[in-house]
C-alpha atoms as a PDB file:
ATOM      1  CA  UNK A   1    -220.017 132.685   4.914  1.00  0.00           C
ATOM      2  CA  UNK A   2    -221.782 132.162   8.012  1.00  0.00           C
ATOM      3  CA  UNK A   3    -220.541 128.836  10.123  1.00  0.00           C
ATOM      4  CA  UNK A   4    -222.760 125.605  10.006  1.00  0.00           C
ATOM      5  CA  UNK A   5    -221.029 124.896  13.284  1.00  0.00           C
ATOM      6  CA  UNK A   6    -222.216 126.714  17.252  1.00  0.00           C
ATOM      7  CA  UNK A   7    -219.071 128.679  17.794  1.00  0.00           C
ATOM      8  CA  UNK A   8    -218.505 127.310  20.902  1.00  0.00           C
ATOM      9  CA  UNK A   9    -215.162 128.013  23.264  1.00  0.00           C
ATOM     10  CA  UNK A  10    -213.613 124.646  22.564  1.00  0.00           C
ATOM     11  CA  UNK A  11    -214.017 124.963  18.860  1.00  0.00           C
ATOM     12  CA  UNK A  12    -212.349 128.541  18.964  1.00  0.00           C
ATOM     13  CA  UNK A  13    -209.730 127.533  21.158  1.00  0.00           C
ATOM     14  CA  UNK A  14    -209.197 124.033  18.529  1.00  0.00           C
ATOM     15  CA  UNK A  15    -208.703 126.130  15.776  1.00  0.00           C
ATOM     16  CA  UNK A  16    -206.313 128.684  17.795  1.00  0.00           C
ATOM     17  CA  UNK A  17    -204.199 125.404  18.283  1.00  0.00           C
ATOM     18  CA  UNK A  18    -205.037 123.765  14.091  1.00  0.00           C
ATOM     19  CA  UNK A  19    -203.651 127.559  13.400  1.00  0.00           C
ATOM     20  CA  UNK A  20    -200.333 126.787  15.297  1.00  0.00           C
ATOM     21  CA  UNK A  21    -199.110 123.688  14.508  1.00  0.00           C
ATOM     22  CA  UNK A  22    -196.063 122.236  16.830  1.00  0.00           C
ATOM     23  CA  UNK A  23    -193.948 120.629  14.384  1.00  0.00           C
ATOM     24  CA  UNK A  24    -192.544 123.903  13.220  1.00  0.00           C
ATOM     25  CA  UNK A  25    -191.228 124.908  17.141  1.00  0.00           C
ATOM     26  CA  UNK A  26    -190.290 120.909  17.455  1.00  0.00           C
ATOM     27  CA  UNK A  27    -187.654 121.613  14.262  1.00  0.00           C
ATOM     28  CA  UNK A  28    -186.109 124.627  15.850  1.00  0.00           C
ATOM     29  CA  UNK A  29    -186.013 122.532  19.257  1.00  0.00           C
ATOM     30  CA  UNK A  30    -183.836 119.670  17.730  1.00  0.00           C
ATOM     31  CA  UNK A  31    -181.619 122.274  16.024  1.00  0.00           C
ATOM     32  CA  UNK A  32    -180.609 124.365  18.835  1.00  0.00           C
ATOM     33  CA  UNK A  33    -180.052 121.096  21.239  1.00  0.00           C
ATOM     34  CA  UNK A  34    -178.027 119.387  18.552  1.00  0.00           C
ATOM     35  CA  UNK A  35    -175.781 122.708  17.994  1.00  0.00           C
ATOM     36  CA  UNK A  36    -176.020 124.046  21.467  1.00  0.00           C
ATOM     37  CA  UNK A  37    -174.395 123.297  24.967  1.00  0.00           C
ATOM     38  CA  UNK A  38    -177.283 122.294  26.310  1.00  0.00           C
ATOM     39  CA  UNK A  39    -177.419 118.760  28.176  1.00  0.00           C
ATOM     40  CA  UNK A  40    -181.038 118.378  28.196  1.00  0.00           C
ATOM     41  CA  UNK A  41    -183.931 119.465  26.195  1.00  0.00           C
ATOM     42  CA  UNK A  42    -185.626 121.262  28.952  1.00  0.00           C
ATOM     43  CA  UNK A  43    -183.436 123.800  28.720  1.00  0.00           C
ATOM     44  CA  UNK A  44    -183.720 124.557  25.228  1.00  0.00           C
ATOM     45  CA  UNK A  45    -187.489 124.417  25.732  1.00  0.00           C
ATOM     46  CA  UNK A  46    -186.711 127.276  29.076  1.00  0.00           C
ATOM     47  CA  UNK A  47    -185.102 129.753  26.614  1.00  0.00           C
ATOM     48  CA  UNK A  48    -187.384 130.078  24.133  1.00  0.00           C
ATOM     49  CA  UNK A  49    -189.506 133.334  26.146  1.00  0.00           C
ATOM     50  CA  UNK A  50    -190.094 135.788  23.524  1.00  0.00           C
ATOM     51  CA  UNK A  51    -192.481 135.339  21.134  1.00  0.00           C
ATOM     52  CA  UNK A  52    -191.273 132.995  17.466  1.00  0.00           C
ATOM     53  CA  UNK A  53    -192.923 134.364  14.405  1.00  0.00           C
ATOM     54  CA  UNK A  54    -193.287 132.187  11.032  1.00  0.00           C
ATOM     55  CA  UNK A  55    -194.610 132.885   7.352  1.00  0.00           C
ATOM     56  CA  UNK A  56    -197.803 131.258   8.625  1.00  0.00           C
ATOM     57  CA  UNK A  57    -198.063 131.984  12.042  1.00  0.00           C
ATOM     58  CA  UNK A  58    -196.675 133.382  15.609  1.00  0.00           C
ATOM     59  CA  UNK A  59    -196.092 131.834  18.874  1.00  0.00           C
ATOM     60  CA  UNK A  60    -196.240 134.252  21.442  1.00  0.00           C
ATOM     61  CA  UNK A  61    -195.313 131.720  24.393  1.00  0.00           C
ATOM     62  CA  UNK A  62    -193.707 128.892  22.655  1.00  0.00           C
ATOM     63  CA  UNK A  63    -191.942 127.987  26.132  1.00  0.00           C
ATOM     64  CA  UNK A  64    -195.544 127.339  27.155  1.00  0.00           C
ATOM     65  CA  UNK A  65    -196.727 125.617  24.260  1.00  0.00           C
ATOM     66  CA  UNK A  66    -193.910 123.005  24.288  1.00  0.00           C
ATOM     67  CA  UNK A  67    -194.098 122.606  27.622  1.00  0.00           C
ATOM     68  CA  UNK A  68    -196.792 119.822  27.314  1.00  0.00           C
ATOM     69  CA  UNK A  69    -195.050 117.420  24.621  1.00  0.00           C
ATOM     70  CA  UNK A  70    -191.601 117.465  26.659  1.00  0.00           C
ATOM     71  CA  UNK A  71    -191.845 113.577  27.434  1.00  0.00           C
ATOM     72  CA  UNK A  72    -191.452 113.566  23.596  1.00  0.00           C
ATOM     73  CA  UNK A  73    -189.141 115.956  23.027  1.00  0.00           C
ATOM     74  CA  UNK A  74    -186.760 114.402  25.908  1.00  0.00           C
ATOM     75  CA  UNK A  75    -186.045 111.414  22.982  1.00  0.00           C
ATOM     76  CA  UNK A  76    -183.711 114.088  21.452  1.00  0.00           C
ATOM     77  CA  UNK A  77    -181.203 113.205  24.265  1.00  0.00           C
ATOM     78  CA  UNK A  78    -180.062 110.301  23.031  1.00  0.00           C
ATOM     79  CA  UNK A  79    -178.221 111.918  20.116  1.00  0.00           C
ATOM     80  CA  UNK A  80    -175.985 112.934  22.597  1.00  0.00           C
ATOM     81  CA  UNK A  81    -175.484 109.878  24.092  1.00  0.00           C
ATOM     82  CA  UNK A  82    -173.095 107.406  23.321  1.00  0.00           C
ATOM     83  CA  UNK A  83    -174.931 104.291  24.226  1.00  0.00           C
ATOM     84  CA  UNK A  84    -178.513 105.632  24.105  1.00  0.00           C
ATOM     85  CA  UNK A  85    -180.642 104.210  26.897  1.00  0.00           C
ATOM     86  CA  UNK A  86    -184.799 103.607  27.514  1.00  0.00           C
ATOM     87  CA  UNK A  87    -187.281 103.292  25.319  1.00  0.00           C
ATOM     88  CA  UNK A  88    -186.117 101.320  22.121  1.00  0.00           C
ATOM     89  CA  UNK A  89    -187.295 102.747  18.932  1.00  0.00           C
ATOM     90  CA  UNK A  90    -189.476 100.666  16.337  1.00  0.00           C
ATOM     91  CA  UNK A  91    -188.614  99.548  12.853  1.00  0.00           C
ATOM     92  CA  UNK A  92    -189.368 102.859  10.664  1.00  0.00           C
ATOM     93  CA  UNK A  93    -188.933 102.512   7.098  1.00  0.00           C
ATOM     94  CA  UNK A  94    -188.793 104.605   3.924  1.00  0.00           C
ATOM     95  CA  UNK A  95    -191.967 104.345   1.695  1.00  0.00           C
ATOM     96  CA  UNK A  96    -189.412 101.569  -0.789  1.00  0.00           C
ATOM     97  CA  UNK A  97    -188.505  99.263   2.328  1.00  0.00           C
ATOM     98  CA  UNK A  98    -185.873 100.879   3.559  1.00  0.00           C
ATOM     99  CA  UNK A  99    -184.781 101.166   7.082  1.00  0.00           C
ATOM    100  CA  UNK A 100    -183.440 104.363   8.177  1.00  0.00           C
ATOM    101  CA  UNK A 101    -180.851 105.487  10.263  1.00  0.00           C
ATOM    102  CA  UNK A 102    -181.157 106.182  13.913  1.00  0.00           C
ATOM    103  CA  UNK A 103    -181.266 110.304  13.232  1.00  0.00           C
ATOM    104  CA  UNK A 104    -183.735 109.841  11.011  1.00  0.00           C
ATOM    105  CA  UNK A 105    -186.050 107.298  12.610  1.00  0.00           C
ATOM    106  CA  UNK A 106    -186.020 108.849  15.723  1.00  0.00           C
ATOM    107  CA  UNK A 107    -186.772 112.242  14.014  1.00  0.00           C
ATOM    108  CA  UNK A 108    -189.193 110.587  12.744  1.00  0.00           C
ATOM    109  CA  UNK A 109    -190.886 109.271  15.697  1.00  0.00           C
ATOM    110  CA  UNK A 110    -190.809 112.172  17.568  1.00  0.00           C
ATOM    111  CA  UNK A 111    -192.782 114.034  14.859  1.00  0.00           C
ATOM    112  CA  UNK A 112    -195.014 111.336  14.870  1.00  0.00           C
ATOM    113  CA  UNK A 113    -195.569 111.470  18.371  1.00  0.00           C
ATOM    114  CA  UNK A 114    -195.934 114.941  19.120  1.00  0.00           C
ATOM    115  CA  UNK A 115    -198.440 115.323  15.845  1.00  0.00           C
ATOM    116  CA  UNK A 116    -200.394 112.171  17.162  1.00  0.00           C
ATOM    117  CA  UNK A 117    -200.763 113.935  20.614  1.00  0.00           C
ATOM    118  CA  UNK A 118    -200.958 117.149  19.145  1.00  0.00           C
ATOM    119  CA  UNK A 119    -204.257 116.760  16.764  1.00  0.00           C
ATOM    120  CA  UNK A 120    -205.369 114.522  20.133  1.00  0.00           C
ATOM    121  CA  UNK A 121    -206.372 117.549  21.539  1.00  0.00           C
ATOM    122  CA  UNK A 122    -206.755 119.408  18.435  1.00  0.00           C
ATOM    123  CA  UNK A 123    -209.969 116.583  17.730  1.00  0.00           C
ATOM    124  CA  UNK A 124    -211.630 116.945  21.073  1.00  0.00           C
ATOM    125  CA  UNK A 125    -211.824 120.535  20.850  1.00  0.00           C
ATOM    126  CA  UNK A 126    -213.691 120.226  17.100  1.00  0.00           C
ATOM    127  CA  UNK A 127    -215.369 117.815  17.868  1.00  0.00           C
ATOM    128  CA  UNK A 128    -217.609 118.787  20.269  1.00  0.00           C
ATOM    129  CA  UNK A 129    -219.727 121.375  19.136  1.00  0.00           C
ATOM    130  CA  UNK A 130    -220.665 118.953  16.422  1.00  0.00           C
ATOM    131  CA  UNK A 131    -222.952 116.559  18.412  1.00  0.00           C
ATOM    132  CA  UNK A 132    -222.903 113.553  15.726  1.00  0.00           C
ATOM    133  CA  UNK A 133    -221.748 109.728  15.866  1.00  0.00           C
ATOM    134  CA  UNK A 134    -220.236 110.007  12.759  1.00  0.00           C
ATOM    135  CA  UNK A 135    -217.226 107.850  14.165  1.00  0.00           C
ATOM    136  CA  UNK A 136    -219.694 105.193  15.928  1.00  0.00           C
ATOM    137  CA  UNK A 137    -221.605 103.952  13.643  1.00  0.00           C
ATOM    138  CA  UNK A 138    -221.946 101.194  10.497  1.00  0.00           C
ATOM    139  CA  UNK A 139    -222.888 102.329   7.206  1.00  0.00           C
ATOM    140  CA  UNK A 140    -226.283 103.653   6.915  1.00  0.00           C
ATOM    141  CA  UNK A 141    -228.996 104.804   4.222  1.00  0.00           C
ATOM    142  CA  UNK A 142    -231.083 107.925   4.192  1.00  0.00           C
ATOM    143  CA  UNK A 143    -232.717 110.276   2.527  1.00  0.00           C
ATOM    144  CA  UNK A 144    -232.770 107.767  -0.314  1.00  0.00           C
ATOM    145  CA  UNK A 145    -229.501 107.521  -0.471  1.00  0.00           C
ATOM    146  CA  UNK A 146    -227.617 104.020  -0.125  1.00  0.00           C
ATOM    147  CA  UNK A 147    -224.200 103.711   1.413  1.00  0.00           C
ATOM    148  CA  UNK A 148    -221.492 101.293  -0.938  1.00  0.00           C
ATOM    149  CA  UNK A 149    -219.997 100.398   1.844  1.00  0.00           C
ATOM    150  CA  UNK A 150    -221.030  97.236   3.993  1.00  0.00           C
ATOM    151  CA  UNK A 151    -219.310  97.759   6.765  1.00  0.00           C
ATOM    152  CA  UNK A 152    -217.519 100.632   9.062  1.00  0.00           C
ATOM    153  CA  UNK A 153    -214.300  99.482  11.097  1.00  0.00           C
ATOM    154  CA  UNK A 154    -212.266 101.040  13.774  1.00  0.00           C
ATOM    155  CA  UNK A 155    -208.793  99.639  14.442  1.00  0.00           C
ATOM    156  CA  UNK A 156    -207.605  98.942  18.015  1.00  0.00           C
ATOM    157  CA  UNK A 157    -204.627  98.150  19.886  1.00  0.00           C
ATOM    158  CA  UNK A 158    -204.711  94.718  21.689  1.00  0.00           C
ATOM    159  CA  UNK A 159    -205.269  96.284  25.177  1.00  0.00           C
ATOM    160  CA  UNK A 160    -208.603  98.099  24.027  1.00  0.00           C
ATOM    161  CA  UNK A 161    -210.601  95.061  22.527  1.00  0.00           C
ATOM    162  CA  UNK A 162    -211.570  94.641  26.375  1.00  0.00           C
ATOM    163  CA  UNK A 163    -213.913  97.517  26.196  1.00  0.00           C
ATOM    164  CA  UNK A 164    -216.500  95.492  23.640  1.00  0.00           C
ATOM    165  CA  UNK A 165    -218.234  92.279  24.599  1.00  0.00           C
ATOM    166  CA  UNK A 166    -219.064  91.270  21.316  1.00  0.00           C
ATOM    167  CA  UNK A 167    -218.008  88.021  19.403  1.00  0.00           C
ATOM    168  CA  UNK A 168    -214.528  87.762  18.435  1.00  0.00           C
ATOM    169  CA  UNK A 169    -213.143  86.614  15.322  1.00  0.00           C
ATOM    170  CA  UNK A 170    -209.091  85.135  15.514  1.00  0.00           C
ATOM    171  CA  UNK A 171    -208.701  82.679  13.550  1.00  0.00           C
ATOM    172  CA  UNK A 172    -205.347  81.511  11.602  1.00  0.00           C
ATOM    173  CA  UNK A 173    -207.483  82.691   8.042  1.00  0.00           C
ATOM    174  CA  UNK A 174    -207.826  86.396   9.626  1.00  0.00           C
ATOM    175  CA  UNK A 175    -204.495  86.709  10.820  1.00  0.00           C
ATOM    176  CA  UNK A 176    -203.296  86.381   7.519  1.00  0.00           C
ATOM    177  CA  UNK A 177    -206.104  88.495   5.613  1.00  0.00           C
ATOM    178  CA  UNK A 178    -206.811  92.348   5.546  1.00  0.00           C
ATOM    179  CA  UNK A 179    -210.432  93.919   6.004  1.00  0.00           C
ATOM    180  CA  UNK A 180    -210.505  95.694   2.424  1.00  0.00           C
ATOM    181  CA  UNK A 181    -209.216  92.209   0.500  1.00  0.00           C
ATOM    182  CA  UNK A 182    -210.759  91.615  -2.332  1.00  0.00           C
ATOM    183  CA  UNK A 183    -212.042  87.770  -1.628  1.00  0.00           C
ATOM    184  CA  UNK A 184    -213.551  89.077   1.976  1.00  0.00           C
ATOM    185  CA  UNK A 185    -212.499  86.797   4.927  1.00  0.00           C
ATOM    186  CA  UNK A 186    -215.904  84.142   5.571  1.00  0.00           C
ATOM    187  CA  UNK A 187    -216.842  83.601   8.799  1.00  0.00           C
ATOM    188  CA  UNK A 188    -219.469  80.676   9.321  1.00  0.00           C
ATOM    189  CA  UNK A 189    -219.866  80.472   5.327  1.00  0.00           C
ATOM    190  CA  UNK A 190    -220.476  84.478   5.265  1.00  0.00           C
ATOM    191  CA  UNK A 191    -218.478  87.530   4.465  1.00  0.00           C
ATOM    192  CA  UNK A 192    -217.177  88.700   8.109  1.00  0.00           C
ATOM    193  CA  UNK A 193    -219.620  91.940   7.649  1.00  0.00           C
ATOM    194  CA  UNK A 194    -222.556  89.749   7.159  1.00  0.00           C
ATOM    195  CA  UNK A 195    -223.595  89.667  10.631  1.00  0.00           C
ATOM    196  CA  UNK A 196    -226.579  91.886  11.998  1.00  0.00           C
ATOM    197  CA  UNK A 197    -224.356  93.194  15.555  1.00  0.00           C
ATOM    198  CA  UNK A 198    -220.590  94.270  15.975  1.00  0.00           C
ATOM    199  CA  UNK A 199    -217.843  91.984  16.187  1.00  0.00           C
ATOM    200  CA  UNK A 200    -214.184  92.014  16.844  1.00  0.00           C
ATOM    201  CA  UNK A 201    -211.654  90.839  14.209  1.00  0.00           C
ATOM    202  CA  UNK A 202    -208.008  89.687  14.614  1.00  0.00           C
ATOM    203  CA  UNK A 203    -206.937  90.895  11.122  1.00  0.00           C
ATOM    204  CA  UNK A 204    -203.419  90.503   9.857  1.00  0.00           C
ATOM    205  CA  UNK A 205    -202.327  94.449  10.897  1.00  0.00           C
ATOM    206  CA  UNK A 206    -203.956  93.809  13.945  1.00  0.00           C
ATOM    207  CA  UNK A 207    -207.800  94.530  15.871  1.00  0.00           C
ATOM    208  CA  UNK A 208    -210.806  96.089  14.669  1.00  0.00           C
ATOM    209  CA  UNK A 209    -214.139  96.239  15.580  1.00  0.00           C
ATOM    210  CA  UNK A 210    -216.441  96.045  12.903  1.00  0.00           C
ATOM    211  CA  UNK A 211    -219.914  97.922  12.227  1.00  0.00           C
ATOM    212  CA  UNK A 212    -222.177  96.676   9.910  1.00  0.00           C
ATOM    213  CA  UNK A 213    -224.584  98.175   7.874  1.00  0.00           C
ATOM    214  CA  UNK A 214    -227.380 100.224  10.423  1.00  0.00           C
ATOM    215  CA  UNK A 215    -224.747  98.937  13.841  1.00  0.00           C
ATOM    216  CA  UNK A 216    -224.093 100.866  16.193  1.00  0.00           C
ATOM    217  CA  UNK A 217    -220.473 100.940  18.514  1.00  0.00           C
ATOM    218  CA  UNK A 218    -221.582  99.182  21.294  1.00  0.00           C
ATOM    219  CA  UNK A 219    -220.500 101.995  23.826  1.00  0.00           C
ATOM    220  CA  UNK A 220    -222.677 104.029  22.734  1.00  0.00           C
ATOM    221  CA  UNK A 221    -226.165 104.620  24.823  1.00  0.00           C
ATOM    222  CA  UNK A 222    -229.425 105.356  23.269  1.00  0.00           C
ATOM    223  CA  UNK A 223    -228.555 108.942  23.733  1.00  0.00           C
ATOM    224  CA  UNK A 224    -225.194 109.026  20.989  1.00  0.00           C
ATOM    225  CA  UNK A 225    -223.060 109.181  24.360  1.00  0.00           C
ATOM    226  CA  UNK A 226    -220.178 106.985  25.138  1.00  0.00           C
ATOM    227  CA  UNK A 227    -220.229 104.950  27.541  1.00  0.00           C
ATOM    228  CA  UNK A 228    -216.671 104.220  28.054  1.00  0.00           C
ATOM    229  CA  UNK A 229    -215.245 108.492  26.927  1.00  0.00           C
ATOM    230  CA  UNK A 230    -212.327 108.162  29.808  1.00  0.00           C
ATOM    231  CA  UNK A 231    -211.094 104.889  28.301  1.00  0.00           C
ATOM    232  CA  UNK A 232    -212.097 104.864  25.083  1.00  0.00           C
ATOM    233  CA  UNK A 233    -209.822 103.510  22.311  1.00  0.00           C
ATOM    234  CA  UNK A 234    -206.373 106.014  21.309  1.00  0.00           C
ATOM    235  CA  UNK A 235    -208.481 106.106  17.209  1.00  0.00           C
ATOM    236  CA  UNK A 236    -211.601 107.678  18.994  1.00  0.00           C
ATOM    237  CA  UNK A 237    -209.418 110.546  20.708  1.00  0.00           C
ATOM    238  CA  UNK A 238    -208.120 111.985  17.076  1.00  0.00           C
ATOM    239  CA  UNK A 239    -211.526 111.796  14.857  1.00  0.00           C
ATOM    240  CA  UNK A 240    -211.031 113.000  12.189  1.00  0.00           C
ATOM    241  CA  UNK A 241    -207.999 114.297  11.459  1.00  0.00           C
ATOM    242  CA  UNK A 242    -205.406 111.705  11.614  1.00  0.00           C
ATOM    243  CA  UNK A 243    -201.486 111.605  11.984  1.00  0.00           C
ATOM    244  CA  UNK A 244    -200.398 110.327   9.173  1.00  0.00           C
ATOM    245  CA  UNK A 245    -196.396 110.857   9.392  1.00  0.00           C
ATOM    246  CA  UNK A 246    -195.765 107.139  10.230  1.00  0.00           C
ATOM    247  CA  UNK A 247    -197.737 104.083   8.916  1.00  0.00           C
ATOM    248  CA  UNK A 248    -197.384 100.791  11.644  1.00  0.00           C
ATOM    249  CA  UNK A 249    -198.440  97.530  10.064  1.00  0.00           C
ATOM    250  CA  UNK A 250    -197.447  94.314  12.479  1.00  0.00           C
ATOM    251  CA  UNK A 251    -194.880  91.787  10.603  1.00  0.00           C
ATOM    252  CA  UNK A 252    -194.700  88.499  12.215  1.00  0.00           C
ATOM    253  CA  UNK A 253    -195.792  90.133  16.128  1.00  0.00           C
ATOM    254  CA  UNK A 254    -193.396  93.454  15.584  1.00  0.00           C
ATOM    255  CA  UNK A 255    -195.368  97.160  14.483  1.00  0.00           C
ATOM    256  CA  UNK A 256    -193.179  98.222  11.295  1.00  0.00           C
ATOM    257  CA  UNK A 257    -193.837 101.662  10.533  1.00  0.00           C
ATOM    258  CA  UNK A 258    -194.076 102.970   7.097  1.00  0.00           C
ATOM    259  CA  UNK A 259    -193.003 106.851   6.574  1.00  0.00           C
ATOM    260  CA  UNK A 260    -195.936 108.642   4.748  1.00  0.00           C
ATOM    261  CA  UNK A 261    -195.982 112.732   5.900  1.00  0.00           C
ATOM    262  CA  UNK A 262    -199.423 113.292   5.554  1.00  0.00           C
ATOM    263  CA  UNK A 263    -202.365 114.373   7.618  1.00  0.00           C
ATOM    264  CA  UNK A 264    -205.468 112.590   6.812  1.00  0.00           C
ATOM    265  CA  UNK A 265    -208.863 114.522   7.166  1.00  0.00           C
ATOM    266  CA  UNK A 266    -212.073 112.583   7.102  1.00  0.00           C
ATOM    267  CA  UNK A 267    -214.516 114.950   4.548  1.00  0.00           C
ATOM    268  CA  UNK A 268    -217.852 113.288   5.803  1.00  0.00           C
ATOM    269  CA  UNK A 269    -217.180 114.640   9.557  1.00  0.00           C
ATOM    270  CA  UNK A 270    -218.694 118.184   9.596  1.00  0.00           C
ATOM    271  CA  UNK A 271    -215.439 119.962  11.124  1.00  0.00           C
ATOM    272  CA  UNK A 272    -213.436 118.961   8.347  1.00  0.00           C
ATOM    273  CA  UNK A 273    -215.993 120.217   6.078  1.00  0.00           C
ATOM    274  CA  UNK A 274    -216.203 123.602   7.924  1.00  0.00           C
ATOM    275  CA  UNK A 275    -211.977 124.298   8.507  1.00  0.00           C
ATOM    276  CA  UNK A 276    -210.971 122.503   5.071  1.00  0.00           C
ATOM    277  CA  UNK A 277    -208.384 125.469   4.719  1.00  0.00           C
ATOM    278  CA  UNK A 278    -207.562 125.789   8.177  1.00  0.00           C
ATOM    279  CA  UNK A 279    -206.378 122.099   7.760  1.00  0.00           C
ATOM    280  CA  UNK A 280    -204.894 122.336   4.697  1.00  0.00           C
ATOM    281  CA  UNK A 281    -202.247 125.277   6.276  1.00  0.00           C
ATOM    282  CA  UNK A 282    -201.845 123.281   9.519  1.00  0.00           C
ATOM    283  CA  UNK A 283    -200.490 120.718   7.161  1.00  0.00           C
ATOM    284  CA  UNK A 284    -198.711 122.622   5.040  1.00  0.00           C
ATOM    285  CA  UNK A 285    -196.801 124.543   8.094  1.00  0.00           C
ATOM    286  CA  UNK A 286    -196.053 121.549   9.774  1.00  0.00           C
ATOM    287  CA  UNK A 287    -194.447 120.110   5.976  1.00  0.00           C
ATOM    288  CA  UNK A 288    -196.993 117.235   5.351  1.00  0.00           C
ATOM    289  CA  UNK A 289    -199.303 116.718   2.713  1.00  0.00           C
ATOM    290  CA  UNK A 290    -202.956 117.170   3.237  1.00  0.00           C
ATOM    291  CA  UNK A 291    -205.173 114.638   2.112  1.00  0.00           C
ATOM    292  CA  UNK A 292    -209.133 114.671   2.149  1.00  0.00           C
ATOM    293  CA  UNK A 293    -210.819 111.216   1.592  1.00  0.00           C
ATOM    294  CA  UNK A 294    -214.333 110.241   2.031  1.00  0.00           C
ATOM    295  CA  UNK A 295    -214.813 107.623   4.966  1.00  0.00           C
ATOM    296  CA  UNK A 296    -218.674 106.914   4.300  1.00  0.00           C
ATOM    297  CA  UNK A 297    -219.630 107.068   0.601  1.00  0.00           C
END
């Protein structure tokens, strides 16, 4: 079948990288520092020269590929440590409530956060040869065809809400209500989508910026460029396939996270379309469950 998509250098050299997922190196990492004499993880990383093979695939340089997630791999250390120092882990919680152990969790999060980095690049490489604002823009109707949903919504962290000078919706009713309720928060007697430009929201799991039907992200110029690409928001740098290892919801000002092991692929985006398979191995190899939903129906 011939490709819909240019084949363009970054989209070979994303799916060299969707074809050799980390997770599987980042397992054999944690098991030879836990059993080995090795005091840091660096040196695990340093003996790893010849080339790791798989069922699925094989690393020729796997020194050099883990070379860029060692800030995450140096959490490992503090299993050997008796009073584990820096960075304090978050809550992390089995999918009934549960809160699990230090080994776990901070198994956990280091999957989490090498897969979040990890499909961070793997997105920007995709995504460029596509040349659409899939990710930028409210619902919208064409070719006779009307959207069901009213609005689009991208979260954000609390730092990144400076980038959009739009109105701003906190209010004590939206921190306690969720953008997909089924009674939709009202804002000046209206459903919160019912506006004709963006806005921000201060929902109860935190910022989003909201696109309404026929909006458009206000960072983007006439030409479907962004105007704020170095800065832009940590959900625009992994469209759209999402780590989906660890779910955070904020309880009462702390992010809980839920554990979920899944990768979440967006089917409208054209990429996703193209490398469904591709995807669905990179999943699979890294032990997660591939799942395929429609954003923009």
């Amino acid at each position: 079948m011939t490709s819909a998509l240019a084949p363009q250098t970054e989209q070979r050299d994303g799916l060299w990288f969707l074809a050799r997922p980390i997770l599987p190196l980042v397992r054999i990492v944690h098991f030879l520092y836990l059993t080995g004499p090795f005091d840091t993880v660096a040196e695990v990383v340093a003996e790893l020269r010849e080339p790791i093979e798989t069922a699925a695939a094989v690393y020729e340089q796997p020194a050099v590929l883990l070379a860029g997630y060692l800030d995450e791999l140096r959490l490992f250390e503090r299993l050997k440590k008796e009073d584990p120092d820096g960075e304090s882990l978050p809550r992390i919680e089995d999918e009934g409530g549960a809160p699990l152990d230090f080994f776990a969790a901070l198994d956990q999060w280091v999957s989490h956060r090498v897969l979040t980095r990890e499909l961070e690049r793997i997105n920007t490489l995709l995504c460029g040869p596509c040349n659409c604002v899939l990710c930028c823009v409210g619902p919208e109707d064409s070719e006779g065809k009307s959207m069901q949903q009213e609005f689009f919504e991208i979260p954000l962290r609390p730092r990144e809400t400076g980038l959009f000078d739009v109105e701003r919706v906190d209010s004590e009713a939206s921190r306690a209500a969720a953008s997909d309720q089924e009674e939709p928060l009202s804002v000046a007697g209206k459903p919160f989508y019912r506006t004709a430009a963006p806005r921000l929201v201060r929902w109860a799991r935190g910022w989003s910026l909201v696109l309404p039907r026929s909006s458009r992200c206000p960072q983007l110029d006439t030409e479907g460029r962004c105007r704020s690409y170095a800065e832009r928001p940590e959900v625009c740098r992994r469209p759209q396939i999402f780590p989906y290892l660890l779910e955070g919801e904020e309880r009462d000002g702390e992010i809980v996270h839920t554990v979920r092991r899944k990768v979440l692929a967006v089917w409208d985006c054209p990429y996703v379309r193209e490398h469904r398979e591709a995807i669905i191995s990179f999943a699979e190899q890294s032990e997660l469950e591939p799942v395929f939903r429609e954003n923009k129906a």
